[in-house]
PDB file of N, CA and C in Angstrom:
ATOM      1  N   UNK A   1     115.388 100.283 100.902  1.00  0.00           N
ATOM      2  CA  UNK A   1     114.203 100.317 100.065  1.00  0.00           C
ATOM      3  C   UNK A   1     114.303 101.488  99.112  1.00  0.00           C
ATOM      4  N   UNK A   2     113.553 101.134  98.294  1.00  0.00           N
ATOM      5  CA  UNK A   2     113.531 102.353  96.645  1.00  0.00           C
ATOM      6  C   UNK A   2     112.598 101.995  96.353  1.00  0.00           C
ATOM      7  N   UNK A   3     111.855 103.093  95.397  1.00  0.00           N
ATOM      8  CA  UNK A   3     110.858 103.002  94.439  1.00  0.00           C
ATOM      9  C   UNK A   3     111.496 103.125  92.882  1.00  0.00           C
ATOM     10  N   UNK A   4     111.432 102.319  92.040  1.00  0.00           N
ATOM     11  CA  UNK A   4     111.384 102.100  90.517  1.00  0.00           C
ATOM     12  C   UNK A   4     110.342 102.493  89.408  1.00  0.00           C
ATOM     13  N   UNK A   5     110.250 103.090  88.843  1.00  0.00           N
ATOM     14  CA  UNK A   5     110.040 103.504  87.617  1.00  0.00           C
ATOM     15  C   UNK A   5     110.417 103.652  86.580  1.00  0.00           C
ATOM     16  N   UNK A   6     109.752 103.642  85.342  1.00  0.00           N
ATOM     17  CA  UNK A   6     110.144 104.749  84.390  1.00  0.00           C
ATOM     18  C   UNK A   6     110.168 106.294  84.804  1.00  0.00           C
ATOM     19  N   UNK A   7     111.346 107.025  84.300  1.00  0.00           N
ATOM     20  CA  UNK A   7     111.083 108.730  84.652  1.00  0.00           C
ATOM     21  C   UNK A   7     112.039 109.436  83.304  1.00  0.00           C
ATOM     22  N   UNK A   8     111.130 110.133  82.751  1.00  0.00           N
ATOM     23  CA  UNK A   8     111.543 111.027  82.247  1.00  0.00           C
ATOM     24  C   UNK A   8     111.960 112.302  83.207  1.00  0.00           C
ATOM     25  N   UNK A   9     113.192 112.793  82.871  1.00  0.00           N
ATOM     26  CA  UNK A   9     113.794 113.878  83.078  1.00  0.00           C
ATOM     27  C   UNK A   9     113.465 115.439  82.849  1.00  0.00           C
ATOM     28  N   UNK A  10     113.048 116.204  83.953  1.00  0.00           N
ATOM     29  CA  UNK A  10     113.244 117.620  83.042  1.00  0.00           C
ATOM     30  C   UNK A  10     114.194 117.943  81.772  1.00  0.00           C
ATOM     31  N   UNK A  11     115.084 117.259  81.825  1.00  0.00           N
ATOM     32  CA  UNK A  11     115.733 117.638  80.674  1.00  0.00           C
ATOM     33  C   UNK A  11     116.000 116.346  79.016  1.00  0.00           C
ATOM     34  N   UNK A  12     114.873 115.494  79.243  1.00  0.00           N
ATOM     35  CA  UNK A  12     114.248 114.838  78.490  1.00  0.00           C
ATOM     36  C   UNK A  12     115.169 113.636  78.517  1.00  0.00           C
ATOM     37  N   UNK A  13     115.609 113.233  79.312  1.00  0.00           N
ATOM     38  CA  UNK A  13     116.545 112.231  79.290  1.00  0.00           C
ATOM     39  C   UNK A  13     115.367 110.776  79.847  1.00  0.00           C
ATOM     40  N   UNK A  14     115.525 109.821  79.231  1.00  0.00           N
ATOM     41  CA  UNK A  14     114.401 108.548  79.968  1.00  0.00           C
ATOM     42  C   UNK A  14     115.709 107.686  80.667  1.00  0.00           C
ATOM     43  N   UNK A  15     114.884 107.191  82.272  1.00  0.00           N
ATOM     44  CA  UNK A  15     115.063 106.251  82.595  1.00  0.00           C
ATOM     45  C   UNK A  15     114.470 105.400  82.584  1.00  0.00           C
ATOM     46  N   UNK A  16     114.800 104.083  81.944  1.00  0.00           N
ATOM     47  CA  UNK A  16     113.565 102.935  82.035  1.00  0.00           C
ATOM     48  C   UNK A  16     114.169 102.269  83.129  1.00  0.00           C
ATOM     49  N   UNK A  17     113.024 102.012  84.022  1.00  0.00           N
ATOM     50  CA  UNK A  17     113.442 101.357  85.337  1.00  0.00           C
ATOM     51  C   UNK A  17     114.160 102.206  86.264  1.00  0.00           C
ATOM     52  N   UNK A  18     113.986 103.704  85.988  1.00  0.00           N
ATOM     53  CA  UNK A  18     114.892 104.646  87.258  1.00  0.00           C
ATOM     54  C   UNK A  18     114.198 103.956  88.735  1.00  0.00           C
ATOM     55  N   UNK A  19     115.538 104.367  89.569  1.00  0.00           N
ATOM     56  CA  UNK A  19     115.253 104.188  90.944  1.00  0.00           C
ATOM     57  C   UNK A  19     115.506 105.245  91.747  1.00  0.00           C
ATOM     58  N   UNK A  20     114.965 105.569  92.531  1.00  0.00           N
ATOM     59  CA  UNK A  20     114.519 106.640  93.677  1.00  0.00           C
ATOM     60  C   UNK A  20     114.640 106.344  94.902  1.00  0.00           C
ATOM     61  N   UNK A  21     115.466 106.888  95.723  1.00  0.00           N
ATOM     62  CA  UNK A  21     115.791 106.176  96.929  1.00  0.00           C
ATOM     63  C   UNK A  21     116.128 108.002  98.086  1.00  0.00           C
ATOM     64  N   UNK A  22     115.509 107.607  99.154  1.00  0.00           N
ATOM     65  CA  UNK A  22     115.658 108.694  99.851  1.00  0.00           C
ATOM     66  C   UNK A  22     116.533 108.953 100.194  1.00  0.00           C
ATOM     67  N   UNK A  23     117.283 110.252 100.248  1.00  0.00           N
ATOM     68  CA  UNK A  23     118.448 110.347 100.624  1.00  0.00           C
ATOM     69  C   UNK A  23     118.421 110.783 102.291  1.00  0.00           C
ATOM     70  N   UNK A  24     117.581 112.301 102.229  1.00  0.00           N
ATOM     71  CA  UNK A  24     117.466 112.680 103.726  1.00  0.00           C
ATOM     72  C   UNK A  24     115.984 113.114 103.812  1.00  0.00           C
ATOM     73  N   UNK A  25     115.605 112.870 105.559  1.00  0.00           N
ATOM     74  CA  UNK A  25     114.624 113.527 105.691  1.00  0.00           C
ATOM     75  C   UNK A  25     114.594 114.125 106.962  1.00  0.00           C
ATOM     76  N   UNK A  26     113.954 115.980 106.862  1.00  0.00           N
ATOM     77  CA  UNK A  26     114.360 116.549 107.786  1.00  0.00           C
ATOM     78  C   UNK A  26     112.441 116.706 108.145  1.00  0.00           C
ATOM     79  N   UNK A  27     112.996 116.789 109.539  1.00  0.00           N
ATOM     80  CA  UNK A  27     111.172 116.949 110.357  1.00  0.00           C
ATOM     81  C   UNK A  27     111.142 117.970 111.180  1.00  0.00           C
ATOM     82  N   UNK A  28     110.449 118.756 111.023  1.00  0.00           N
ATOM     83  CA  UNK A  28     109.946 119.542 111.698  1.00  0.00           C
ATOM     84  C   UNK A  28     108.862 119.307 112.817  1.00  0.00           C
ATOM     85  N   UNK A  29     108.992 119.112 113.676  1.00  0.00           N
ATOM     86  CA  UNK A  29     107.936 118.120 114.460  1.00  0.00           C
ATOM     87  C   UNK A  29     106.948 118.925 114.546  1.00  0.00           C
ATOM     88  N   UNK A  30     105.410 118.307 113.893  1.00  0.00           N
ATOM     89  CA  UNK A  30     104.149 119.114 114.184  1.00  0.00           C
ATOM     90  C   UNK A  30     103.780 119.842 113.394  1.00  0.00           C
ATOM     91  N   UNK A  31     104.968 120.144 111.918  1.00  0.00           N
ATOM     92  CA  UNK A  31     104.734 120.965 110.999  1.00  0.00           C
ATOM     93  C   UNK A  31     104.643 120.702 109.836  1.00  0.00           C
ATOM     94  N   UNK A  32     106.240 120.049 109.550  1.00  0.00           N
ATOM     95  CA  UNK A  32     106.374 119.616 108.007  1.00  0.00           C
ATOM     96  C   UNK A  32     107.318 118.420 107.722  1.00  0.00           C
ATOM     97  N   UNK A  33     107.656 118.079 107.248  1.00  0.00           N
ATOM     98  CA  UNK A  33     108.492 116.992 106.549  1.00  0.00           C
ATOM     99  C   UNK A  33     108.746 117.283 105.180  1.00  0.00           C
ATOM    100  N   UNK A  34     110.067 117.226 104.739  1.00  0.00           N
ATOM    101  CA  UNK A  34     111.043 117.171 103.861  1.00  0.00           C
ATOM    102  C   UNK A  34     111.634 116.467 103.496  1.00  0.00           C
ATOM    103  N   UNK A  35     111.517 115.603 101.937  1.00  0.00           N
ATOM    104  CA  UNK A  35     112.145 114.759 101.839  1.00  0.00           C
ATOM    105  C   UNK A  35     112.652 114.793 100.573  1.00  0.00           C
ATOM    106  N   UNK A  36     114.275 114.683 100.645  1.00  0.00           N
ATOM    107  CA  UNK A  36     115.259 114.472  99.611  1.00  0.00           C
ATOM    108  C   UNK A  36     115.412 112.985  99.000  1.00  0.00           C
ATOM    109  N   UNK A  37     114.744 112.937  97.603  1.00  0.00           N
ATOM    110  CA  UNK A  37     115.676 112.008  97.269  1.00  0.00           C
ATOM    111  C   UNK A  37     116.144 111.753  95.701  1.00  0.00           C
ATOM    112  N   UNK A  38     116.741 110.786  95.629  1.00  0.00           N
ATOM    113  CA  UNK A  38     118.050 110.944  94.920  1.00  0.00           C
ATOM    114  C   UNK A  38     117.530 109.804  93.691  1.00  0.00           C
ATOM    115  N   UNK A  39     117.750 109.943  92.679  1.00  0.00           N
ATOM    116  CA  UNK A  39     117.444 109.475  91.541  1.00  0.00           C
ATOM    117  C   UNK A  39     118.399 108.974  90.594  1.00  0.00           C
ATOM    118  N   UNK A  40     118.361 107.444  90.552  1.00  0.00           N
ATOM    119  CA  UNK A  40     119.653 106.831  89.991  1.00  0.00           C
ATOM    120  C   UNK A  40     118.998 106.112  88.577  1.00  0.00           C
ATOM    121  N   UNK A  41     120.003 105.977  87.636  1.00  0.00           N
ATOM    122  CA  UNK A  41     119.783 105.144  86.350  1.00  0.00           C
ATOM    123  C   UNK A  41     118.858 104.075  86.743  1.00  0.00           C
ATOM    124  N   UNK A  42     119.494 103.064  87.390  1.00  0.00           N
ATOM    125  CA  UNK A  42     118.625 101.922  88.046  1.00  0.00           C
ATOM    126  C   UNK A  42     118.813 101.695  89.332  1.00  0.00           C
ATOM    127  N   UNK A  43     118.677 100.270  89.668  1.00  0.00           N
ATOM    128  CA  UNK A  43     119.111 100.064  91.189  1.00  0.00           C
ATOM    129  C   UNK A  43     120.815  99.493  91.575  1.00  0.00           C
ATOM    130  N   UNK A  44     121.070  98.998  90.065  1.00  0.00           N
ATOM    131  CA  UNK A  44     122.507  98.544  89.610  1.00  0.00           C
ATOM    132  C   UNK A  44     123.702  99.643  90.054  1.00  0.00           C
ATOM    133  N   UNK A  45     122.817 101.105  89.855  1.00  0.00           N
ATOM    134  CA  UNK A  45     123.962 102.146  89.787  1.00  0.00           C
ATOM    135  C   UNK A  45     123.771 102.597  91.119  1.00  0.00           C
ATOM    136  N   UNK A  46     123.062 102.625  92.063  1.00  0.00           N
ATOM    137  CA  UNK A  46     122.737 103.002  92.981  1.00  0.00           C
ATOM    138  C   UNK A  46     123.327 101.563  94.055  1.00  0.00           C
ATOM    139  N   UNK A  47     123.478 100.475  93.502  1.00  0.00           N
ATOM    140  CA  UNK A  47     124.048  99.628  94.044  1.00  0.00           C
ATOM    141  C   UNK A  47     125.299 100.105  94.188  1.00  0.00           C
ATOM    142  N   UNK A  48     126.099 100.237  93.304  1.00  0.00           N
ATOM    143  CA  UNK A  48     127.064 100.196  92.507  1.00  0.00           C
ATOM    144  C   UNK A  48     128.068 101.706  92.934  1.00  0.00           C
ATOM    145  N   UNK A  49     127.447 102.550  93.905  1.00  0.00           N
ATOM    146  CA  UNK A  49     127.997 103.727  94.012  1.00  0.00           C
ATOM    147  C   UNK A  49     128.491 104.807  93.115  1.00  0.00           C
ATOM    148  N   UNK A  50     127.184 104.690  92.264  1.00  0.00           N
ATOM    149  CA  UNK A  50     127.440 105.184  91.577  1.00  0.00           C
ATOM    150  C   UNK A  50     126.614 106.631  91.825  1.00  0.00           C
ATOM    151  N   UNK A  51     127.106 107.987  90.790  1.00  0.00           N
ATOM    152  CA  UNK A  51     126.447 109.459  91.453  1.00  0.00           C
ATOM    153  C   UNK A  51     125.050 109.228  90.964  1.00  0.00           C
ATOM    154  N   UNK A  52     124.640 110.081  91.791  1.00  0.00           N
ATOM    155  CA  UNK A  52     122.452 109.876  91.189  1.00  0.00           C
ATOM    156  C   UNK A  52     122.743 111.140  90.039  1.00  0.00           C
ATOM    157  N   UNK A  53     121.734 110.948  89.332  1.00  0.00           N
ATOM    158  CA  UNK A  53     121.606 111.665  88.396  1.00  0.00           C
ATOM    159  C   UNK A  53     120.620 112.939  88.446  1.00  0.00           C
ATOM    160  N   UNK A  54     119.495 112.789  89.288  1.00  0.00           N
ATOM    161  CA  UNK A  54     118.871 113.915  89.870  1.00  0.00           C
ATOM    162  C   UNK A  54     118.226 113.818  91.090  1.00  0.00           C
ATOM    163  N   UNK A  55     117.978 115.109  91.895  1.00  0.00           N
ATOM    164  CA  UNK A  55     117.322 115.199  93.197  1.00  0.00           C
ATOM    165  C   UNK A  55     116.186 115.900  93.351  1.00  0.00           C
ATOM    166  N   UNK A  56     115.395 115.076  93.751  1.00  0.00           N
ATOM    167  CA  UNK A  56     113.675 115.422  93.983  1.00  0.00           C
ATOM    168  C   UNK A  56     114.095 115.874  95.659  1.00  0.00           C
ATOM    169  N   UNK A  57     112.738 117.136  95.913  1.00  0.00           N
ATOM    170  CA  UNK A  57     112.655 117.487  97.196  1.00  0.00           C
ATOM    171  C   UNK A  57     111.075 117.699  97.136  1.00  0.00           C
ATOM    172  N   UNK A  58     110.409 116.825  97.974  1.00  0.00           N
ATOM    173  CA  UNK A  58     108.793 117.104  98.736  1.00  0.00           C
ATOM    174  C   UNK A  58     108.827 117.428  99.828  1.00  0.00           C
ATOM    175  N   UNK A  59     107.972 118.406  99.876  1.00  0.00           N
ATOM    176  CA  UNK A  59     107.626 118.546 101.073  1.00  0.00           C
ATOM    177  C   UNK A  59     105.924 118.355 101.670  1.00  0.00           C
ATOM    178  N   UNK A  60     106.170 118.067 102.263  1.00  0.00           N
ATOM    179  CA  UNK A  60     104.792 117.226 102.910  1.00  0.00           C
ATOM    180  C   UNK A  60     104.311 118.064 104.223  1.00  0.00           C
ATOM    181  N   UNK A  61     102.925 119.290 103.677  1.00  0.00           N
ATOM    182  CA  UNK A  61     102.610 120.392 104.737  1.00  0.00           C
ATOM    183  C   UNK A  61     101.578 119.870 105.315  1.00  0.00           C
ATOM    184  N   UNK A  62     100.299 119.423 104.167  1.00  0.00           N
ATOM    185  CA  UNK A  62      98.749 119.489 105.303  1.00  0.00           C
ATOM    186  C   UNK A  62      98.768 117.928 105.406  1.00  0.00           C
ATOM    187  N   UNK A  63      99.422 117.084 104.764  1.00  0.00           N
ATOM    188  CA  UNK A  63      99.342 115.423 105.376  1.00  0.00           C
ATOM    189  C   UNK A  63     100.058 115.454 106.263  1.00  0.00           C
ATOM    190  N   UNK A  64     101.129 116.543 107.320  1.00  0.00           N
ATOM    191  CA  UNK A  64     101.603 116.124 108.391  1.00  0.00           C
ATOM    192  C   UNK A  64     101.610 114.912 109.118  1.00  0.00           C
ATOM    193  N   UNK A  65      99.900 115.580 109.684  1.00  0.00           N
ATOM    194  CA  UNK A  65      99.458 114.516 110.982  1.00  0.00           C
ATOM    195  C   UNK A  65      99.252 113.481 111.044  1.00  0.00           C
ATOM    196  N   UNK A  66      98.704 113.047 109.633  1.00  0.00           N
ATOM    197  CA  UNK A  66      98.271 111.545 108.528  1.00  0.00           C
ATOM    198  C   UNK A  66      99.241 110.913 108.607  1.00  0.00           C
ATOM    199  N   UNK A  67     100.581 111.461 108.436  1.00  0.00           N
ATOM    200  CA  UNK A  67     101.578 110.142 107.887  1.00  0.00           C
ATOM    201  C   UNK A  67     102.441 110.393 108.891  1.00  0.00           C
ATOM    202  N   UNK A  68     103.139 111.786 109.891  1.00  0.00           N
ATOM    203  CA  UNK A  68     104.295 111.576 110.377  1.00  0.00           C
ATOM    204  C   UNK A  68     104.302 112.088 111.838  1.00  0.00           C
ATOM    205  N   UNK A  69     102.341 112.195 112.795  1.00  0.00           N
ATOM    206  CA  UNK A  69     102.694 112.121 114.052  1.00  0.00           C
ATOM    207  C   UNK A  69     102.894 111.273 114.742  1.00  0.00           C
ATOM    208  N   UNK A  70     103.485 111.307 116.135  1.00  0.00           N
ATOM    209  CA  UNK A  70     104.497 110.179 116.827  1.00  0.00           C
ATOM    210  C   UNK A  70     102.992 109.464 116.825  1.00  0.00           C
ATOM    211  N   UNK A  71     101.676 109.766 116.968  1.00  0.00           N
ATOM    212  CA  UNK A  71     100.631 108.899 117.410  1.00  0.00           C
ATOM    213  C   UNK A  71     100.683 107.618 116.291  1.00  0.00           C
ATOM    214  N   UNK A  72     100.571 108.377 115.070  1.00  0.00           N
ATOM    215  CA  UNK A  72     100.186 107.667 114.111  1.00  0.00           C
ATOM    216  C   UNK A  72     101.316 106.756 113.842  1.00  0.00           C
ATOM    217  N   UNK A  73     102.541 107.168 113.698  1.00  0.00           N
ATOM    218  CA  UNK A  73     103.787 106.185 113.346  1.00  0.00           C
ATOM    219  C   UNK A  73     104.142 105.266 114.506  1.00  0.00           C
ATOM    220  N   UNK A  74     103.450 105.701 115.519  1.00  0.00           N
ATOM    221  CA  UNK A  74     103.124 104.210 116.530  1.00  0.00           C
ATOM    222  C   UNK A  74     101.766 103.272 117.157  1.00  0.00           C
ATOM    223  N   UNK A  75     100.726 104.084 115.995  1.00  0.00           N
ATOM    224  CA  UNK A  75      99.579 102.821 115.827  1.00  0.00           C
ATOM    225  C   UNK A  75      99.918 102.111 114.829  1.00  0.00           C
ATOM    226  N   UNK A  76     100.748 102.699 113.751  1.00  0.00           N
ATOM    227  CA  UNK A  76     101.053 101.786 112.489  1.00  0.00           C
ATOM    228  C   UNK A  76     102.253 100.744 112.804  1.00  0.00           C
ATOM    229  N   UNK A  77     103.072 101.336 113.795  1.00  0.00           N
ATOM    230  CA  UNK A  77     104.478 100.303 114.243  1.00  0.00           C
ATOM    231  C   UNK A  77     105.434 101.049 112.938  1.00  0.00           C
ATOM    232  N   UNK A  78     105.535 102.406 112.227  1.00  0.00           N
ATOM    233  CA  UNK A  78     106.071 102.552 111.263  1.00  0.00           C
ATOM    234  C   UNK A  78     106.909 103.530 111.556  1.00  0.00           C
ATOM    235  N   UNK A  79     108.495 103.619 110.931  1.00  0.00           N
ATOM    236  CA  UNK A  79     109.170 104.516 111.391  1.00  0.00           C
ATOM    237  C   UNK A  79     109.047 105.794 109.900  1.00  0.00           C
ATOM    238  N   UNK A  80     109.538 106.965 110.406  1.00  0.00           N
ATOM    239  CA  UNK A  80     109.629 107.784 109.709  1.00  0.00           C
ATOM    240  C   UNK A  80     110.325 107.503 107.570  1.00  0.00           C
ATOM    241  N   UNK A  81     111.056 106.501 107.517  1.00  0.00           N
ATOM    242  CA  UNK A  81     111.364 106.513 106.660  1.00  0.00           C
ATOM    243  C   UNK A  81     110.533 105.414 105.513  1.00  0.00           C
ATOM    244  N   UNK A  82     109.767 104.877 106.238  1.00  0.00           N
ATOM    245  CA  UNK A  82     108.512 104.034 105.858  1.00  0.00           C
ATOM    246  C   UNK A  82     107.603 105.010 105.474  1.00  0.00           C
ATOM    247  N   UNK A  83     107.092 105.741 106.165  1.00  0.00           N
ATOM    248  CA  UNK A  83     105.915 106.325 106.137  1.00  0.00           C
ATOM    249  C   UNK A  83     106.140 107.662 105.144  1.00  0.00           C
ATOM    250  N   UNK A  84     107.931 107.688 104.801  1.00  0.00           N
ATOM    251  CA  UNK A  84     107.969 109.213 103.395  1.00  0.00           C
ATOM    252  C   UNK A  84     107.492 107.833 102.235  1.00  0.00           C
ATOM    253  N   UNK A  85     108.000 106.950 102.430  1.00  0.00           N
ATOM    254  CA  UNK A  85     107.687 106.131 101.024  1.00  0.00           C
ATOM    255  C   UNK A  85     106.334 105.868 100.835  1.00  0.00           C
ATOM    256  N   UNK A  86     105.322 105.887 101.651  1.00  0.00           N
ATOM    257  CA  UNK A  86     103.952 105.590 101.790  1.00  0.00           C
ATOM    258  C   UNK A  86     103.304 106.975 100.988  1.00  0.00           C
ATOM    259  N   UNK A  87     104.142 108.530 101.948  1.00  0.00           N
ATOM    260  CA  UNK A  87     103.853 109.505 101.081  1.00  0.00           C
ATOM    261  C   UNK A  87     104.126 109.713  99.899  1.00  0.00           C
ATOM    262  N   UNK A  88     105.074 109.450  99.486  1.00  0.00           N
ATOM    263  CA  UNK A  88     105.565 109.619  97.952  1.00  0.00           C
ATOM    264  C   UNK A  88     104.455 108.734  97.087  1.00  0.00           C
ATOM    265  N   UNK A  89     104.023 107.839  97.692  1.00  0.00           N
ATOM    266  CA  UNK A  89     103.232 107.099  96.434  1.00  0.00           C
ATOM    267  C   UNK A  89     101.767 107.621  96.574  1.00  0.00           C
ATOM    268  N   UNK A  90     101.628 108.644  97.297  1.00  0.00           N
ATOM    269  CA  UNK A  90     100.132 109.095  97.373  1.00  0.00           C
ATOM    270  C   UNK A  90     100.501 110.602  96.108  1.00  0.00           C
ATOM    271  N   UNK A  91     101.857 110.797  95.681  1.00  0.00           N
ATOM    272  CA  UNK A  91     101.675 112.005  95.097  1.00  0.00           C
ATOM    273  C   UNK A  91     101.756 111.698  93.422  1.00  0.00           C
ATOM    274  N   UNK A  92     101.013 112.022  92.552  1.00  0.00           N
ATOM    275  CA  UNK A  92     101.082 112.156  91.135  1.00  0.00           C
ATOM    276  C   UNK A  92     102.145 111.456  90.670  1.00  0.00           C
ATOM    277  N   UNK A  93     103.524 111.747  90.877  1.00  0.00           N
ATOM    278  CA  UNK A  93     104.376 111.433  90.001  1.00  0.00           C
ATOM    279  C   UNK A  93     105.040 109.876  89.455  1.00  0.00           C
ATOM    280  N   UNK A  94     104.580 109.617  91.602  1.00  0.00           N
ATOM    281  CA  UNK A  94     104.908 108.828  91.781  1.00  0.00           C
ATOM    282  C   UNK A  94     104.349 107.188  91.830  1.00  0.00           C
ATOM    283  N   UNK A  95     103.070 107.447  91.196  1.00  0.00           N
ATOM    284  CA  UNK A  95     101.992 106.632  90.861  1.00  0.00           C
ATOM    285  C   UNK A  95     102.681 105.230  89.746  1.00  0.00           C
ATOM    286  N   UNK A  96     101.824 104.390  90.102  1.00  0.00           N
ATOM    287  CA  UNK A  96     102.965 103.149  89.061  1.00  0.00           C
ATOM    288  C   UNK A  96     104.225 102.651  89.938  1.00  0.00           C
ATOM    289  N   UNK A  97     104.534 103.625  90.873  1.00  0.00           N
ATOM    290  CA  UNK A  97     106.167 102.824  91.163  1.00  0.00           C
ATOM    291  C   UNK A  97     105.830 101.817  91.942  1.00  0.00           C
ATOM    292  N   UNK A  98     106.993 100.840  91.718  1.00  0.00           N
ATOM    293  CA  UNK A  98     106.984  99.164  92.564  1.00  0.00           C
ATOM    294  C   UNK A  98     108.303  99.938  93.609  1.00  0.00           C
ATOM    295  N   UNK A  99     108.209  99.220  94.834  1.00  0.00           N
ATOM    296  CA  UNK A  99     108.672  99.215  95.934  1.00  0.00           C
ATOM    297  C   UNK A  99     109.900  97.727  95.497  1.00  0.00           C
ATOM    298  N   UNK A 100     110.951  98.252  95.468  1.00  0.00           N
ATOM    299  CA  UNK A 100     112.257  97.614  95.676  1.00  0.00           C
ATOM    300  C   UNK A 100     112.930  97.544  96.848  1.00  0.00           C
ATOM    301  N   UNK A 101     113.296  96.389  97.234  1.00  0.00           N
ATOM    302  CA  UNK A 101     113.848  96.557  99.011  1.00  0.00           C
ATOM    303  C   UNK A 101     115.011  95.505  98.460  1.00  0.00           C
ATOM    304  N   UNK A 102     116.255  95.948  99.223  1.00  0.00           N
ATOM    305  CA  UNK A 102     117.716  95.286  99.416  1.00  0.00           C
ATOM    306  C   UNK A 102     117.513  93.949  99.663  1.00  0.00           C
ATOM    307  N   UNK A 103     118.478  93.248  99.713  1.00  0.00           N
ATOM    308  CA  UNK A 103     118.418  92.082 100.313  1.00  0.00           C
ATOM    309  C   UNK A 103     118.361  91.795 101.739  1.00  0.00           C
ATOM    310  N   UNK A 104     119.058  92.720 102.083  1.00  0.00           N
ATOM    311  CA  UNK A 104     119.602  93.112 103.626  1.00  0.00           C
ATOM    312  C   UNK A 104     117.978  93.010 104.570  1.00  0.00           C
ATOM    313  N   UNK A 105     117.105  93.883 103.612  1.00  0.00           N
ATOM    314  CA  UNK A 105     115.667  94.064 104.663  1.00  0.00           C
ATOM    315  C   UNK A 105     114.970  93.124 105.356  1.00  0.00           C
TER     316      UNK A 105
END
């Protein structure tokens, strides 16, 4: 799974149709969550093995408990890498993006 957008670049470069796909996420259990991810032309290049072009890092302090305690990610039936994509679309930037999933899913 990925999220798609348009994204302009800090360094003014546009992607129309960039894709965003998590790379890692590290947990701190009870504290924080960290999540890397990786930002490709489209989903073609990211198919395609191709290098990402930039890397976003959130970190996710006072929604902890909301999105990533064991309670909650097992009343929802949701694993940790579900529930960064749920966060990412609650933050500003990431507003507008459509949810892209593989074929594989």
């Amino acid at each position: 799974m990925g999220l798609q957008k348009d994204i302009t670049l800090d360094s003014g470069i546009n992607l129309p149709n960039g894709y965003m796909k998590i790379n890692t996420i590290n947990i701190m259990s009870g504290e924080w969550v960290n999540i890397l991810i990786d930002v490709y032309k489209d989903k073609a290049a990211s198919d395609d093995g191709k290098q990402s072009v930039a890397r976003f890092a959130h970190k996710c302090l006072t929604e902890y408990h909301q999105y990533f305690s064991l309670d909650v990610l097992n009343q929802l039936n949701k694993n940790t890498t579900s529930q960064s994509y749920n966060y990412l679309k609650t933050l500003p930037f990431y507003a507008g993006a459509t949810d892209v999933f593989d074929v594989k899913e």
